[in-house]
N, C-alpha and C. Protein backbone atom coordinates (compact mmCIF):
# COMPACT_ATOMS: atom_id res chain seq x y z
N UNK A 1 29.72 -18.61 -7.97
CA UNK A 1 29.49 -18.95 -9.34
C UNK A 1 28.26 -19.81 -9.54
N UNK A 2 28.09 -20.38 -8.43
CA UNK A 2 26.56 -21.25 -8.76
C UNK A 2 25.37 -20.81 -9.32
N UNK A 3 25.15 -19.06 -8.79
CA UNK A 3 24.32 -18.55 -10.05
C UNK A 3 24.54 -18.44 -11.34
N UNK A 4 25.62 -18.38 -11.71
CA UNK A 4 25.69 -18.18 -13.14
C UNK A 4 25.60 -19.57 -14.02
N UNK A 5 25.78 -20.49 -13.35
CA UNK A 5 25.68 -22.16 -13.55
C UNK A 5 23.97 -22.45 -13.57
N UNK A 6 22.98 -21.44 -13.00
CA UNK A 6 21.88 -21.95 -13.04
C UNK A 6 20.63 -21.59 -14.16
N UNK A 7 21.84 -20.24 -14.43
CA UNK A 7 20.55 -19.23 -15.66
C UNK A 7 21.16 -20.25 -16.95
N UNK A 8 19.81 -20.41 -17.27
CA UNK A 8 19.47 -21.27 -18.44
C UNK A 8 18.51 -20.56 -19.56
N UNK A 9 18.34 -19.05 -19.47
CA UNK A 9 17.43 -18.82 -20.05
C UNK A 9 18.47 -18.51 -21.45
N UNK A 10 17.35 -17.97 -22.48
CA UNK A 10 17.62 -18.61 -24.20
C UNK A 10 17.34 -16.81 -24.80
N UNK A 11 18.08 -16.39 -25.52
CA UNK A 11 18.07 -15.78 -26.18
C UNK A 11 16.74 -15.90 -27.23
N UNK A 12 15.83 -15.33 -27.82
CA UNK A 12 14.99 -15.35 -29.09
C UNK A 12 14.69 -14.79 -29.63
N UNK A 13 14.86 -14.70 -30.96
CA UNK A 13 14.78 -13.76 -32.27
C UNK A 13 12.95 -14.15 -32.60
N UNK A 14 12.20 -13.21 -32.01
CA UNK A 14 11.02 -13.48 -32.34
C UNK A 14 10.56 -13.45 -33.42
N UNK A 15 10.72 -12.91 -34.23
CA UNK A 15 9.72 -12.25 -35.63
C UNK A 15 10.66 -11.95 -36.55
N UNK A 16 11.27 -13.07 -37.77
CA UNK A 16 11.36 -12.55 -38.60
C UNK A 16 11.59 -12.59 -40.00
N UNK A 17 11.53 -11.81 -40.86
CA UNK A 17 11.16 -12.41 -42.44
C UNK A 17 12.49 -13.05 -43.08
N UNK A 18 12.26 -14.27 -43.61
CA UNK A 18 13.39 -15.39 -43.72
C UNK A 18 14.24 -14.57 -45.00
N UNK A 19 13.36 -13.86 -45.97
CA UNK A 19 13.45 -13.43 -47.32
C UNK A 19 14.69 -12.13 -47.30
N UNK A 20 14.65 -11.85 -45.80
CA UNK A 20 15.89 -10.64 -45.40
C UNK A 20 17.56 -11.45 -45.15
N UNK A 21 18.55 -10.30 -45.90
CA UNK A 21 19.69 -10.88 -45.59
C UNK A 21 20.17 -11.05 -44.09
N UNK A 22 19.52 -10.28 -43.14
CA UNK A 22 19.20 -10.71 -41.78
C UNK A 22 19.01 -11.89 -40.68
N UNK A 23 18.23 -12.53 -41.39
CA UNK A 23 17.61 -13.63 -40.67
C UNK A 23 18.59 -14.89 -40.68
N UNK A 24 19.25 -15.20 -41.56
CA UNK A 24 20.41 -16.59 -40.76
C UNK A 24 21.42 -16.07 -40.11
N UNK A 25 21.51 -14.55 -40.64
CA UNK A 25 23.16 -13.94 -39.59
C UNK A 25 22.63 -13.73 -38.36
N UNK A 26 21.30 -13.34 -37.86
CA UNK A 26 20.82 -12.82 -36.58
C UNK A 26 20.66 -14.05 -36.10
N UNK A 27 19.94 -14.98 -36.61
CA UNK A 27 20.09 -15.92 -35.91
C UNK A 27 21.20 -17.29 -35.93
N UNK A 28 22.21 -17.02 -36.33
CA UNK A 28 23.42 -17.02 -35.55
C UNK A 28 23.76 -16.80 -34.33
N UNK A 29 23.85 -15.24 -34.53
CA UNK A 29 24.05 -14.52 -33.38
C UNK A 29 23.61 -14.75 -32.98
N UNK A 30 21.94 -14.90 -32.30
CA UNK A 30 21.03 -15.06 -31.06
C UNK A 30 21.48 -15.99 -30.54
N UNK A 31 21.90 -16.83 -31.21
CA UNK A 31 22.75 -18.54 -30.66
C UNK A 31 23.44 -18.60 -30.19
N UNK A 32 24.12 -17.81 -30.12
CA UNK A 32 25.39 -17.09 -29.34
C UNK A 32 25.29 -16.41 -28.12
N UNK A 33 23.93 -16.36 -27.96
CA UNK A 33 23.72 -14.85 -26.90
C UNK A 33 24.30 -15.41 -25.59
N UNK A 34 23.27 -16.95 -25.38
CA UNK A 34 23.26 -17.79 -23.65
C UNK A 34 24.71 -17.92 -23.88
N UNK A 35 25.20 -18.34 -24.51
CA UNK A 35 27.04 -18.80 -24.13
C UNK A 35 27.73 -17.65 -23.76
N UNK A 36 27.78 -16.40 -24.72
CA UNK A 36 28.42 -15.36 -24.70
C UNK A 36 27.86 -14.68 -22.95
N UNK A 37 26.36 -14.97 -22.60
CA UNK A 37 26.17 -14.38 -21.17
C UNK A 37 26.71 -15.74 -20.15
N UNK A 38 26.81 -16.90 -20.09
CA UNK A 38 27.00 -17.79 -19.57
C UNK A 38 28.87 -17.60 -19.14
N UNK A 39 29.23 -17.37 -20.10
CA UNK A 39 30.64 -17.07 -20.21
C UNK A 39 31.25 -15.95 -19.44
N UNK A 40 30.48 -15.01 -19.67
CA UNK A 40 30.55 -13.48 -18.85
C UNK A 40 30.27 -13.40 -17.44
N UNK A 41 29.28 -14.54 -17.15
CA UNK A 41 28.98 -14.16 -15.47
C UNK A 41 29.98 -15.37 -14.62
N UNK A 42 30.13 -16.50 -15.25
CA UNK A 42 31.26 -17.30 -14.46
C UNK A 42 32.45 -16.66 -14.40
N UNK A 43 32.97 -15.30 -15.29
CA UNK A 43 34.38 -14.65 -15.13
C UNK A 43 33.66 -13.74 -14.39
N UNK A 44 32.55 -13.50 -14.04
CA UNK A 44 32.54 -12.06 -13.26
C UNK A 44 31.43 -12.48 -12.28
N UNK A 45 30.92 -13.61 -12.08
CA UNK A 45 30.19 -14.11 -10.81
C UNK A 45 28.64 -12.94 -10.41
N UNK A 46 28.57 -12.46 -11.27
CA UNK A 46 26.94 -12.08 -11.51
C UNK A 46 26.45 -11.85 -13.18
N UNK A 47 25.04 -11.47 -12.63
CA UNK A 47 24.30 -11.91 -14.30
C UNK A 47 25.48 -10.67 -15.02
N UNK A 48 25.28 -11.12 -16.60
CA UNK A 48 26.00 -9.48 -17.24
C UNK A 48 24.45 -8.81 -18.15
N UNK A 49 23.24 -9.01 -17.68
CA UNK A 49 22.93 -8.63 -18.47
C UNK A 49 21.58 -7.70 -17.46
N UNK A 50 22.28 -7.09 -16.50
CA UNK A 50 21.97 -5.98 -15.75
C UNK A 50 22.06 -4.83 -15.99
N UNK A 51 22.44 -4.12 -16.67
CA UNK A 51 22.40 -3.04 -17.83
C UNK A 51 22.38 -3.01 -18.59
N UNK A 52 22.31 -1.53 -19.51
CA UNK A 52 22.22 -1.78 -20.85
C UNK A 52 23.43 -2.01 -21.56
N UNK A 53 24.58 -1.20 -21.01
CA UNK A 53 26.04 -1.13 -21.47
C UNK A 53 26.59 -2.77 -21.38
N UNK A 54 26.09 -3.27 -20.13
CA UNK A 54 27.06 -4.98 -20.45
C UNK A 54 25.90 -5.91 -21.40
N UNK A 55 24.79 -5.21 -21.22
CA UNK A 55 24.12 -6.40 -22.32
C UNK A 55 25.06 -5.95 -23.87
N UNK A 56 24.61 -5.00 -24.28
CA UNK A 56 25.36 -4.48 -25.25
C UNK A 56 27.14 -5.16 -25.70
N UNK A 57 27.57 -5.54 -24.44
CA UNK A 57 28.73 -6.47 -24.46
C UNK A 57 28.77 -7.75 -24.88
N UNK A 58 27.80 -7.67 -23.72
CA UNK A 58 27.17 -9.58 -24.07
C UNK A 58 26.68 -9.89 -25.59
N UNK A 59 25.80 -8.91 -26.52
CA UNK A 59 25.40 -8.91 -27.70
C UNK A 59 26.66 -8.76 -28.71
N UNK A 60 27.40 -8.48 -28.37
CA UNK A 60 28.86 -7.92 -29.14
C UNK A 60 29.51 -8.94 -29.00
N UNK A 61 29.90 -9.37 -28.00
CA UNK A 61 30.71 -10.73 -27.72
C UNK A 61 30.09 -11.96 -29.03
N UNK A 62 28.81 -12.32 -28.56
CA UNK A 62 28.11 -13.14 -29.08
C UNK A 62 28.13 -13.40 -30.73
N UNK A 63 27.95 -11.42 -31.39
CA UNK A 63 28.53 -11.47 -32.89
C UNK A 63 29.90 -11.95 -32.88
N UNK A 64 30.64 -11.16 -32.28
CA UNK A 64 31.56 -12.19 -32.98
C UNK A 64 31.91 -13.51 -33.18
N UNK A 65 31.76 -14.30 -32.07
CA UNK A 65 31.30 -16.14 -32.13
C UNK A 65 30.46 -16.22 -33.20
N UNK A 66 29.80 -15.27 -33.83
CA UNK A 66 29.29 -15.90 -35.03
C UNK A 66 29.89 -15.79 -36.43
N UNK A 67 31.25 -15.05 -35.78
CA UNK A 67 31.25 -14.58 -37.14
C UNK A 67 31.33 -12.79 -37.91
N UNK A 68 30.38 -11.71 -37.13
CA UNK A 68 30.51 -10.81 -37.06
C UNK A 68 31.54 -9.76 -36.13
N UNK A 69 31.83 -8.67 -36.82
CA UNK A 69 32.33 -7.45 -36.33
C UNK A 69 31.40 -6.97 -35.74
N UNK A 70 32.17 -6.09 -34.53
CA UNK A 70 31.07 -5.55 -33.94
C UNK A 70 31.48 -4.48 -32.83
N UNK A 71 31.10 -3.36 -32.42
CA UNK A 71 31.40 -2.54 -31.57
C UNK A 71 30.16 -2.24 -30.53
N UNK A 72 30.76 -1.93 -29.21
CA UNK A 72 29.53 -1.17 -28.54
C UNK A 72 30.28 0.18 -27.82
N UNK A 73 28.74 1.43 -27.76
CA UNK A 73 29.06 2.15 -27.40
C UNK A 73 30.35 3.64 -27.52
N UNK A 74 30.15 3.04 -29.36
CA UNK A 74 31.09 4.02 -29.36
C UNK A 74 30.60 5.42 -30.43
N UNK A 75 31.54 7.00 -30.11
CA UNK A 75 31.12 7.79 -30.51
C UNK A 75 30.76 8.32 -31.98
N UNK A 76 30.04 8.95 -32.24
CA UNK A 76 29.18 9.23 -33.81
C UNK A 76 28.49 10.36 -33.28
N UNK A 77 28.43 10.72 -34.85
CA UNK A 77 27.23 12.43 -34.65
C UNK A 77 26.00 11.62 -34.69
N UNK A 78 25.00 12.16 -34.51
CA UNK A 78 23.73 11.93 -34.25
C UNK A 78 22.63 13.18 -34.96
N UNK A 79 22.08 13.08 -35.44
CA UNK A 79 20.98 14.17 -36.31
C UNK A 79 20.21 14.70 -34.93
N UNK A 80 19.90 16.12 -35.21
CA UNK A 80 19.19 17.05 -34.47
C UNK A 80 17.89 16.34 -34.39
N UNK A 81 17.02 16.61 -33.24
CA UNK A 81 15.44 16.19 -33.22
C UNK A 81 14.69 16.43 -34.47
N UNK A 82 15.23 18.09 -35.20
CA UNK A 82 14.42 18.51 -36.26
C UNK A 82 14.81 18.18 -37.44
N UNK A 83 16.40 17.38 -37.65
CA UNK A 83 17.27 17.11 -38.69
C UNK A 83 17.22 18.23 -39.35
N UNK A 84 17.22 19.21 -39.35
CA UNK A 84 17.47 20.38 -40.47
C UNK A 84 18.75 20.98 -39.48
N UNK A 85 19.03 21.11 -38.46
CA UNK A 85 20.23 21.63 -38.18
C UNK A 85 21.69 20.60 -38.09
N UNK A 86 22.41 21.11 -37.73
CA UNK A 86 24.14 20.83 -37.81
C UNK A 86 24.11 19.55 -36.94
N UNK A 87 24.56 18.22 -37.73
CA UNK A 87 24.54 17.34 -36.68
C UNK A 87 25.42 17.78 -35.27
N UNK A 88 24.61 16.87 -34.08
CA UNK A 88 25.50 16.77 -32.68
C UNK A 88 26.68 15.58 -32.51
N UNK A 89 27.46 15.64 -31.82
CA UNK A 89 27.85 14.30 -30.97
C UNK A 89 27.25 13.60 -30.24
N UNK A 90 27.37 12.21 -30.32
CA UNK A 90 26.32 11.40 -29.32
C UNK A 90 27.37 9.90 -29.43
N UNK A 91 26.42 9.23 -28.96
CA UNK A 91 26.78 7.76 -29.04
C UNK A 91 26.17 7.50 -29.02
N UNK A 92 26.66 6.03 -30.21
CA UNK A 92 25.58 4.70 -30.33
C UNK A 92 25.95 3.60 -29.36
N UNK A 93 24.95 2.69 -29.49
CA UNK A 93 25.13 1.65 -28.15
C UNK A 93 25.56 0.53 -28.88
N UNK A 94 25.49 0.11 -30.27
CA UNK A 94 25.77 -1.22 -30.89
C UNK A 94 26.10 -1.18 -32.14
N UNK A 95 27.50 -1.29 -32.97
CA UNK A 95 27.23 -1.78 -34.16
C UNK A 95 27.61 -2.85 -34.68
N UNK A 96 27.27 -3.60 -35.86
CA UNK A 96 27.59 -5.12 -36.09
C UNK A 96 27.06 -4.63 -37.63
N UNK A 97 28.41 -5.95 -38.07
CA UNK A 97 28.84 -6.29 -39.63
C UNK A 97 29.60 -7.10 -39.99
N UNK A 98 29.15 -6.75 -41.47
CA UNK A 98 30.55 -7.93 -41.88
C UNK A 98 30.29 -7.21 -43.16
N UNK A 99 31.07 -7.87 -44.13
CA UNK A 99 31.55 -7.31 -45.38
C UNK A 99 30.19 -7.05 -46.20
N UNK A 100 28.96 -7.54 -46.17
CA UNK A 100 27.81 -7.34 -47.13
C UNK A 100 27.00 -6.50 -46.55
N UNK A 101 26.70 -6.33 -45.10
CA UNK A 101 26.20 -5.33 -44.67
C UNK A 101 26.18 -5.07 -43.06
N UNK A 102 25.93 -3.42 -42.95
CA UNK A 102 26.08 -3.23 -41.49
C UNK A 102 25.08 -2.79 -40.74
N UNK A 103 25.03 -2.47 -39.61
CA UNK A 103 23.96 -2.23 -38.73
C UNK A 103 23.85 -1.43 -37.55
N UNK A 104 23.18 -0.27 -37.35
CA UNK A 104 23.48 0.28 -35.91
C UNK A 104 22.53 -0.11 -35.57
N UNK A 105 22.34 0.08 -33.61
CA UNK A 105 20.80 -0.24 -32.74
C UNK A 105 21.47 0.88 -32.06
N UNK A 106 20.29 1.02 -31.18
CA UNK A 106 20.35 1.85 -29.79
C UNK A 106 19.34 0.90 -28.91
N UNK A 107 19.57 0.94 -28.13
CA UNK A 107 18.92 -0.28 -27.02
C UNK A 107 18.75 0.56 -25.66
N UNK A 108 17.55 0.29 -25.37
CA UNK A 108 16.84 0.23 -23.91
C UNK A 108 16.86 -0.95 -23.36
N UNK A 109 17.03 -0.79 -21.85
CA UNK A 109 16.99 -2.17 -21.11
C UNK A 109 15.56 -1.66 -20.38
N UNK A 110 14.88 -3.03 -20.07
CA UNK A 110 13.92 -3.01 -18.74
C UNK A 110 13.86 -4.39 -17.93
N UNK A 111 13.86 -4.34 -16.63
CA UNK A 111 13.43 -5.30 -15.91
C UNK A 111 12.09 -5.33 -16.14
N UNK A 112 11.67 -7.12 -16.47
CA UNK A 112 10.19 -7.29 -16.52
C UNK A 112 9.77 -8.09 -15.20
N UNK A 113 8.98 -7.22 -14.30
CA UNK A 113 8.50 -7.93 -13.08
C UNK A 113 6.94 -8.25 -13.77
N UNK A 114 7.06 -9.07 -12.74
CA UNK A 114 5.37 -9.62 -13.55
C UNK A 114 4.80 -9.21 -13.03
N UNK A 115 3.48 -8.87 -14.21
CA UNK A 115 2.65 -7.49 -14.38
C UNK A 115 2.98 -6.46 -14.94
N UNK A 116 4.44 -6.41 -15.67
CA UNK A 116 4.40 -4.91 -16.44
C UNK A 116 3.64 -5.19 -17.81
N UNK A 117 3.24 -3.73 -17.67
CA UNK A 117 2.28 -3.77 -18.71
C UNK A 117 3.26 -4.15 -20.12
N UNK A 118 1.68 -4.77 -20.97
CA UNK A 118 2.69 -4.63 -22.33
C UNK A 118 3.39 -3.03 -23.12
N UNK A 119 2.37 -2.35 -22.91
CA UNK A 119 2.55 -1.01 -23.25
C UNK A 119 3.55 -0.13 -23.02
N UNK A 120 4.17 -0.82 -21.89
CA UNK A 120 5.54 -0.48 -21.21
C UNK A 120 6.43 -0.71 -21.92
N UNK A 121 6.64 -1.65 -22.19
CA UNK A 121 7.24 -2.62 -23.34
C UNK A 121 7.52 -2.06 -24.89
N UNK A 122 6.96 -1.92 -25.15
CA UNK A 122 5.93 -1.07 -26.51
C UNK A 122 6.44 0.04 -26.96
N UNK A 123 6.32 0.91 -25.47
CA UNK A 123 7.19 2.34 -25.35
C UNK A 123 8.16 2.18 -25.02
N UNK A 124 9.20 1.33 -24.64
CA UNK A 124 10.64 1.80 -24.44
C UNK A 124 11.30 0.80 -25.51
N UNK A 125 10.72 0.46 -26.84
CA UNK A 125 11.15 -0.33 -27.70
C UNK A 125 11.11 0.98 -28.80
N UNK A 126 9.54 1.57 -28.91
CA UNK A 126 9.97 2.61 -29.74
C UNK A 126 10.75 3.67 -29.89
N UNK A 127 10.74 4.19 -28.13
CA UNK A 127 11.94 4.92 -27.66
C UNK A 127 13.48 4.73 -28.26
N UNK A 128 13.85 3.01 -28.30
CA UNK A 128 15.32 2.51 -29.20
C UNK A 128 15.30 2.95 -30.19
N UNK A 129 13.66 3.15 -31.03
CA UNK A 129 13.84 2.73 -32.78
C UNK A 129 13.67 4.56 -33.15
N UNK A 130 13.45 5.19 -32.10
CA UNK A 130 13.12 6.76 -32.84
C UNK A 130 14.82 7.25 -32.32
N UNK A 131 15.44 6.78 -31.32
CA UNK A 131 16.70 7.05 -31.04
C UNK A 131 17.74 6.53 -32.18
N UNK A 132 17.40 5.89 -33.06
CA UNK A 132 18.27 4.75 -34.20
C UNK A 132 18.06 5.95 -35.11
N UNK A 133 16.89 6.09 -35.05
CA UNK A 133 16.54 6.99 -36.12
C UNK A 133 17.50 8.26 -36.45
N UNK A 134 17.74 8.90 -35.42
CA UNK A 134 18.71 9.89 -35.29
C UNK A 134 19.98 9.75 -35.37
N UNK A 135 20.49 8.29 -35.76
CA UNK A 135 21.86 8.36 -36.36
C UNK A 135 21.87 8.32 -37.52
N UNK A 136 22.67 8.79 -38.40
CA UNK A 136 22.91 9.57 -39.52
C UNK A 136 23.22 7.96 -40.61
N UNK A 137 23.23 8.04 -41.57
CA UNK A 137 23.15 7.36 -42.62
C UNK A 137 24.38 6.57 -42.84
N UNK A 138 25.33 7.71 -42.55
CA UNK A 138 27.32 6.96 -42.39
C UNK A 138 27.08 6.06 -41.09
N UNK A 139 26.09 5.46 -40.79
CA UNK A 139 26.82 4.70 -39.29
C UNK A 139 26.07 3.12 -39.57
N UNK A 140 25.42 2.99 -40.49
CA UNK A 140 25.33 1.55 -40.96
C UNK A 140 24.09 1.66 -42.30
N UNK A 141 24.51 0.28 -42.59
CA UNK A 141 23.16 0.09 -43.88
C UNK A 141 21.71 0.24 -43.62
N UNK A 142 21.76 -0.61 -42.07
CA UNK A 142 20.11 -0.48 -41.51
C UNK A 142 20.15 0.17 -40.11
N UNK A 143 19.26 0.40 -39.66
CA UNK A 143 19.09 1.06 -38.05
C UNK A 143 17.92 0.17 -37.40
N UNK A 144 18.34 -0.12 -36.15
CA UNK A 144 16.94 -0.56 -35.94
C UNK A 144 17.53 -0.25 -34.01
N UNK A 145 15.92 -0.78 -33.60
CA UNK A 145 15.83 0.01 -32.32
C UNK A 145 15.74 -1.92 -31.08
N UNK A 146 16.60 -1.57 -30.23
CA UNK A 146 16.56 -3.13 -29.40
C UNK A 146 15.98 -2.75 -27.90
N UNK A 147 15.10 -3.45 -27.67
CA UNK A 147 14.46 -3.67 -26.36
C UNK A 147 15.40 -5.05 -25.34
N UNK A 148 15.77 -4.77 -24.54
CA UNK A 148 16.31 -5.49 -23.55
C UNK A 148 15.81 -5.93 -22.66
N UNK A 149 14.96 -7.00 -22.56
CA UNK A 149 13.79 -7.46 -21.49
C UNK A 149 14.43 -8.38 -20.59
N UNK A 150 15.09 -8.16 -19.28
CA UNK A 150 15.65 -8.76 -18.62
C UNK A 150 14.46 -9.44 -17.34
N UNK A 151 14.41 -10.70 -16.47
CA UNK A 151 13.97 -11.01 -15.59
C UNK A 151 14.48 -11.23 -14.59
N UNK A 152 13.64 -10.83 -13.15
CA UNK A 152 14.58 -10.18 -12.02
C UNK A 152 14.67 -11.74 -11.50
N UNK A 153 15.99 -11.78 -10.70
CA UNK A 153 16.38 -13.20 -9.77
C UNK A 153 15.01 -13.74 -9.33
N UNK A 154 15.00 -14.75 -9.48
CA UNK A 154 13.64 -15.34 -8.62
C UNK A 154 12.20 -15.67 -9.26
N UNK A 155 12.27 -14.85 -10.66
CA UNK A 155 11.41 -14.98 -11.78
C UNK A 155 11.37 -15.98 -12.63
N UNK A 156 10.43 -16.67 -12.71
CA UNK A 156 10.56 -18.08 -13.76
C UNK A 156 9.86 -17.27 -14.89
N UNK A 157 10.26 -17.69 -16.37
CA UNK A 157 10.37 -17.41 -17.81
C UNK A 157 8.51 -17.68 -17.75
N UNK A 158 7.97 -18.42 -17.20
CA UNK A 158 6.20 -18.68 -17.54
C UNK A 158 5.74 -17.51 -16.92
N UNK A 159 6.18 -16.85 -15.98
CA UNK A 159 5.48 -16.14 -15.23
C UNK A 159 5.34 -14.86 -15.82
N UNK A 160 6.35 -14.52 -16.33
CA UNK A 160 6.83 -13.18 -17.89
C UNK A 160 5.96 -13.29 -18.51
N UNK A 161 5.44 -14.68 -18.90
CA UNK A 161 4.55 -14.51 -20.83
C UNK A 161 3.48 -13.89 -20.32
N UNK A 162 2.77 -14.23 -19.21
CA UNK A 162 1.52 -13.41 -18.99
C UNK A 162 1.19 -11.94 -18.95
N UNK A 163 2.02 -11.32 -20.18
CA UNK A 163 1.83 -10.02 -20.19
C UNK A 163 0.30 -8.63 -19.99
N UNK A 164 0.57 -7.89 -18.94
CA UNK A 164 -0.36 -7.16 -18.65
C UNK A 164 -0.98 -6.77 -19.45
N UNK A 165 -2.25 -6.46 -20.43
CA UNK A 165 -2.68 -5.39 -21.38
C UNK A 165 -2.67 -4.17 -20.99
């Protein structure tokens, strides 16, 4: 358990407009994130935020400590690439709400070793937000696409910011 006693790193809601009904509920939640992962790896004695499916837990857990409903990973149709044909079955990776409004994501994870490019970054964020895209209108108010930037054991948080161009 001593690793999980040592990650101290912080959840952060980088960017966003105060003027959205968004911004005090998300950041709630983000406040939630380190406890909700802090909590998860002392019952299970490694990080939980080694995939995408337990981050997705860890993010779910966290809404609710704030306050929100929330599911991960569960099944919904999904719109064709071309949306003109018969929706498919698929799954989403996240949803969260509460009574004024709801939300799906689809989330990519990446390990950031230092030196990945930013562009890397870039592309498997838009990859979430064109995958959001393809869930259908019944599966929340907004869609948006989540990047999961995890750092490997042994990585200090300064060594990350120096992102590659």
């Amino acid at each position: 358990m001593a690793a999980a006693e040592n990650r101290t790193r912080q959840a952060e809601c980088l960017k966003t407009d105060q003027r959205r009904i968004e911004a005090p509920l998300w950041q709630r939640w983000m406040d939630q994130v380190s406890k909700s992962r802090r909590n998860f790896a002392e019952l299970i004695d490694f990080d939980p935020l080694t995939n995408e499916t337990a981050s997705m837990s860890v993010l779910a857990a966290a809404a609710s400590r704030s306050g929100l409903f929330a599911m991960t990973h569960y099944v919904c149709d999904k719109h064709q690439k071309d949306r003109r044909k018969r929706l498919r079955r698929g799954r989403a990776d996240l949803w969260v709400g509460n009574s004024i409004c709801t939300w799906a994501f689809e989330a990519k994870q990446i390990r950031c070793w230092p030196g990945v490019r930013l562009t890397t970054l870039e592309a498997r964020l838009e990859l979430a937000r064109h995958n959001a895209g393809e869930l259908p209108e019944s599966e929340g108010d907004r869609f948006f696409g989540i990047l999961v930037a995890t750092l490997p054991d042994g990585v200090q948080h300064t060594q990350a910011r120096g992102l590659s161009e």
